[in-house]
N, C-alpha and C. Protein backbone atom coordinates (compact mmCIF):
# COMPACT_ATOMS: atom_id res chain seq x y z
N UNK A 1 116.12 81.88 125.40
CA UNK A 1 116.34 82.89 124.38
C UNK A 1 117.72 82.65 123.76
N UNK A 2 117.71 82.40 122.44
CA UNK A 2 119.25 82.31 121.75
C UNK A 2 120.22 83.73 122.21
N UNK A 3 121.26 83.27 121.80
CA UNK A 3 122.44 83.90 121.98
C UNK A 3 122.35 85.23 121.14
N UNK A 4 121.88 84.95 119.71
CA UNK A 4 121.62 86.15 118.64
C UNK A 4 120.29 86.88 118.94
N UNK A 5 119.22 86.67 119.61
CA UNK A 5 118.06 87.38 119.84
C UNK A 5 118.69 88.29 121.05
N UNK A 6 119.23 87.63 122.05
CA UNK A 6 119.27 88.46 123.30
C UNK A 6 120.71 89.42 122.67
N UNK A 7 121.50 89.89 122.09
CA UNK A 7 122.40 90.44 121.36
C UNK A 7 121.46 91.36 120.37
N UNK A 8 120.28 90.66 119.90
CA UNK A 8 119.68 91.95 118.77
C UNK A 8 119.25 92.86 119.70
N UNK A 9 118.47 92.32 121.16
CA UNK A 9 117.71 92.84 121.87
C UNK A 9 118.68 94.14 122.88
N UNK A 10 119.81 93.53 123.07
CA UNK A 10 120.49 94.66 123.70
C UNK A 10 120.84 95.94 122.94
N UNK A 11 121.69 95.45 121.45
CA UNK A 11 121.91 96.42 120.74
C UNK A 11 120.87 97.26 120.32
N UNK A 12 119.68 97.11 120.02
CA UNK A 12 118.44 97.60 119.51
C UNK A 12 118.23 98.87 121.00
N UNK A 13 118.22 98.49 122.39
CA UNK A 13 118.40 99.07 123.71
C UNK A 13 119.08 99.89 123.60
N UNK A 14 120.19 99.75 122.97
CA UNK A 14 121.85 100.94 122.99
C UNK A 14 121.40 102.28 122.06
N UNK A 15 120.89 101.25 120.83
CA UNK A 15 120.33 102.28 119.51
C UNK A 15 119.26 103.13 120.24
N UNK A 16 118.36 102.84 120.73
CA UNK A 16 117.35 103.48 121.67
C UNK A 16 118.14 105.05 122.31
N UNK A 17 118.80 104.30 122.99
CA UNK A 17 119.23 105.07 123.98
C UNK A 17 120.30 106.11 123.58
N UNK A 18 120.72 105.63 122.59
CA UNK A 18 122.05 106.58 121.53
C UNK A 18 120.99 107.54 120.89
N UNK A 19 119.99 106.98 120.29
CA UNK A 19 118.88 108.68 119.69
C UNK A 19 118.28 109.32 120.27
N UNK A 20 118.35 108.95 121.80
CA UNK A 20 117.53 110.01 122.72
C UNK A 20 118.55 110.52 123.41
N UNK A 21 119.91 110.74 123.33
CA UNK A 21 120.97 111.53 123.76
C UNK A 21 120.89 112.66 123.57
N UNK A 22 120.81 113.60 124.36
CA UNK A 22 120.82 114.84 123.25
C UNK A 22 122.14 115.23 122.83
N UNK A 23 122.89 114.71 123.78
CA UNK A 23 124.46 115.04 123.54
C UNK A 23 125.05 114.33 122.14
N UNK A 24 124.11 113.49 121.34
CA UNK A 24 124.11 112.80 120.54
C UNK A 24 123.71 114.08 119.33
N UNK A 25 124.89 114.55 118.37
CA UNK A 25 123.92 115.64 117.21
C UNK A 25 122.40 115.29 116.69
N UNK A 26 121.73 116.03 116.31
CA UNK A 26 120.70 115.97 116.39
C UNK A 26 119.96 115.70 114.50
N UNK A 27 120.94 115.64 113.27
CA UNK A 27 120.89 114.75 112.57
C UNK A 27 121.40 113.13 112.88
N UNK A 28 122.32 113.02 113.65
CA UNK A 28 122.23 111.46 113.94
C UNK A 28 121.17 110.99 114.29
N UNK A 29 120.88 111.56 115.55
CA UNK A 29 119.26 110.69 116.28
C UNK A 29 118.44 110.68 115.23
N UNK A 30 118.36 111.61 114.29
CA UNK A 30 117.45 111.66 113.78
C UNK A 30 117.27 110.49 112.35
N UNK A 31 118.37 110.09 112.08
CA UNK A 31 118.99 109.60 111.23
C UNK A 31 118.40 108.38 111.92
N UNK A 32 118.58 107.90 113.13
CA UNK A 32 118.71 106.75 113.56
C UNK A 32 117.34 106.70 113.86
N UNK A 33 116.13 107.66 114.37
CA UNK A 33 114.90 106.94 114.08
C UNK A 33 114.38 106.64 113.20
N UNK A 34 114.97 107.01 112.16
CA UNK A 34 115.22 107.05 110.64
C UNK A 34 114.64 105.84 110.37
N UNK A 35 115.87 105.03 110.60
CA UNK A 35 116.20 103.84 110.31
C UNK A 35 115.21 103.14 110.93
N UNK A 36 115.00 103.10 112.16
CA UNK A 36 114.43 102.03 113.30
C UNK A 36 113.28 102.26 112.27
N UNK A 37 112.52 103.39 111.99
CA UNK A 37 111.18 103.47 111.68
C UNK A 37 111.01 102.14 110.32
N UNK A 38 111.91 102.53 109.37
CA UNK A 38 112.13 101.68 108.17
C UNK A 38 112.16 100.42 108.19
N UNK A 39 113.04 100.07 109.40
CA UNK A 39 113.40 98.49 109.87
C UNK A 39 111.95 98.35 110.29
N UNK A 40 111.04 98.80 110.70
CA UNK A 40 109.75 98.01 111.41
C UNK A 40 108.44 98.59 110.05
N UNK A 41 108.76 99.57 109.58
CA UNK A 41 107.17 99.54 108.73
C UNK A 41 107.92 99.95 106.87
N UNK A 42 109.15 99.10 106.71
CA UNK A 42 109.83 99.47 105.77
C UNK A 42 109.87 101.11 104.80
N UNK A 43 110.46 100.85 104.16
CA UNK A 43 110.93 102.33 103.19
C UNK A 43 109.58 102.90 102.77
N UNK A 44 109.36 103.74 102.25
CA UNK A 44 108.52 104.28 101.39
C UNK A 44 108.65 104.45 100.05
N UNK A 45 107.73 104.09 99.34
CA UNK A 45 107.94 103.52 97.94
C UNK A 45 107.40 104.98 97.16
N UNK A 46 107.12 104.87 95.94
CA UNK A 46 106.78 106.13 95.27
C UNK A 46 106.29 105.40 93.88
N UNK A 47 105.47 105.80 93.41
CA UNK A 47 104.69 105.31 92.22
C UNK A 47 104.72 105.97 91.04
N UNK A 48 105.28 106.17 90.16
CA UNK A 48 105.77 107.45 89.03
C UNK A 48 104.95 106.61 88.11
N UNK A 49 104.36 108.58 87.19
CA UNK A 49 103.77 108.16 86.11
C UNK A 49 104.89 107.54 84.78
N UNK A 50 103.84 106.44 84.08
CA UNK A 50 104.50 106.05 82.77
C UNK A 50 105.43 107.07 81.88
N UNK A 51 106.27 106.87 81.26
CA UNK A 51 107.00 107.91 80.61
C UNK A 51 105.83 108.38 79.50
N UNK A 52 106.02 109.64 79.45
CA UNK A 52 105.29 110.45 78.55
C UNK A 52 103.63 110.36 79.42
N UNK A 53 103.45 110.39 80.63
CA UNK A 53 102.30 110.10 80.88
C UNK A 53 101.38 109.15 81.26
N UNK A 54 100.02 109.11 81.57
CA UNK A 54 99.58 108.00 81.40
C UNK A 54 98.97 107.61 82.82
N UNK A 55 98.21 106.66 82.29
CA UNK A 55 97.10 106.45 83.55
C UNK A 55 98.02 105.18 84.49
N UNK A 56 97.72 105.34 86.13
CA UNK A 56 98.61 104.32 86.56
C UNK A 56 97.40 103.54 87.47
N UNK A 57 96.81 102.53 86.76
CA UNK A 57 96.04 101.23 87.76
C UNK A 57 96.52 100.95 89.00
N UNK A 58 95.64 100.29 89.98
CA UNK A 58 96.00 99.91 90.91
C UNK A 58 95.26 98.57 90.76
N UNK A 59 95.94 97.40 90.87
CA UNK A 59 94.86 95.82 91.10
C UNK A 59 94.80 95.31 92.33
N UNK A 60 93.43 95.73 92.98
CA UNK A 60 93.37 94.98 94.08
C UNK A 60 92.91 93.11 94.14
N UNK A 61 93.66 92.83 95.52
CA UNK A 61 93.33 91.26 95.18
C UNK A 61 92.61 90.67 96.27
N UNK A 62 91.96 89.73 96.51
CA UNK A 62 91.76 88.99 97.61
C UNK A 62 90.37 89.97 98.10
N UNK A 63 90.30 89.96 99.57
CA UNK A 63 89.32 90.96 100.49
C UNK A 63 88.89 92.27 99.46
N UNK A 64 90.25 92.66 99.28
CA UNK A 64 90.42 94.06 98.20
C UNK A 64 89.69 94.50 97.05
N UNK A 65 89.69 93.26 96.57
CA UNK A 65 88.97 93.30 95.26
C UNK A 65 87.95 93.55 95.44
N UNK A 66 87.40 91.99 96.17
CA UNK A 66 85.57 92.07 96.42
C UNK A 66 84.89 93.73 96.76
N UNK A 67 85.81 94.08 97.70
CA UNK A 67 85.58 95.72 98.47
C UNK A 67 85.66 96.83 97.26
N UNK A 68 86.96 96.69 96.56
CA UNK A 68 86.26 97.67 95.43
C UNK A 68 85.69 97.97 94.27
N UNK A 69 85.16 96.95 94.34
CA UNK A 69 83.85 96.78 93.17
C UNK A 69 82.61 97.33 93.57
């Protein structure tokens, strides 16, 4: 195991263990599963209508397509 994996792997352990503190305020932890969650199934995006309105498509591709036709 490299030098930088076993270092992500500990710190990632610490972060763990720092948001289940309770002695830890309870917007931090929260803050910090926050994050972990984001780091593994990224941000959440948001899809806004066109200015002034308007219809918003979705193009499916690949598997997707065939399926929603």
């Amino acid at each position: 195991m490299s030098k930088l994996k076993k270092s992500a792997d500990e710190a990632f352990a610490k972060i763990l263990e720092f948001a289940a503190d309770e002695s830890v305020g309870e917007k931090t932890r929260l803050d910090l599963y926050k994050w972990i969650c984001e780091m593994y199934y990224g941000k959440p995006g948001s899809a806004r209508a066109p200015e002034g309105g308007g219809i918003i498509r979705t193009k499916f591709e690949g598997e997707l397509d065939k399926w929603s036709n």
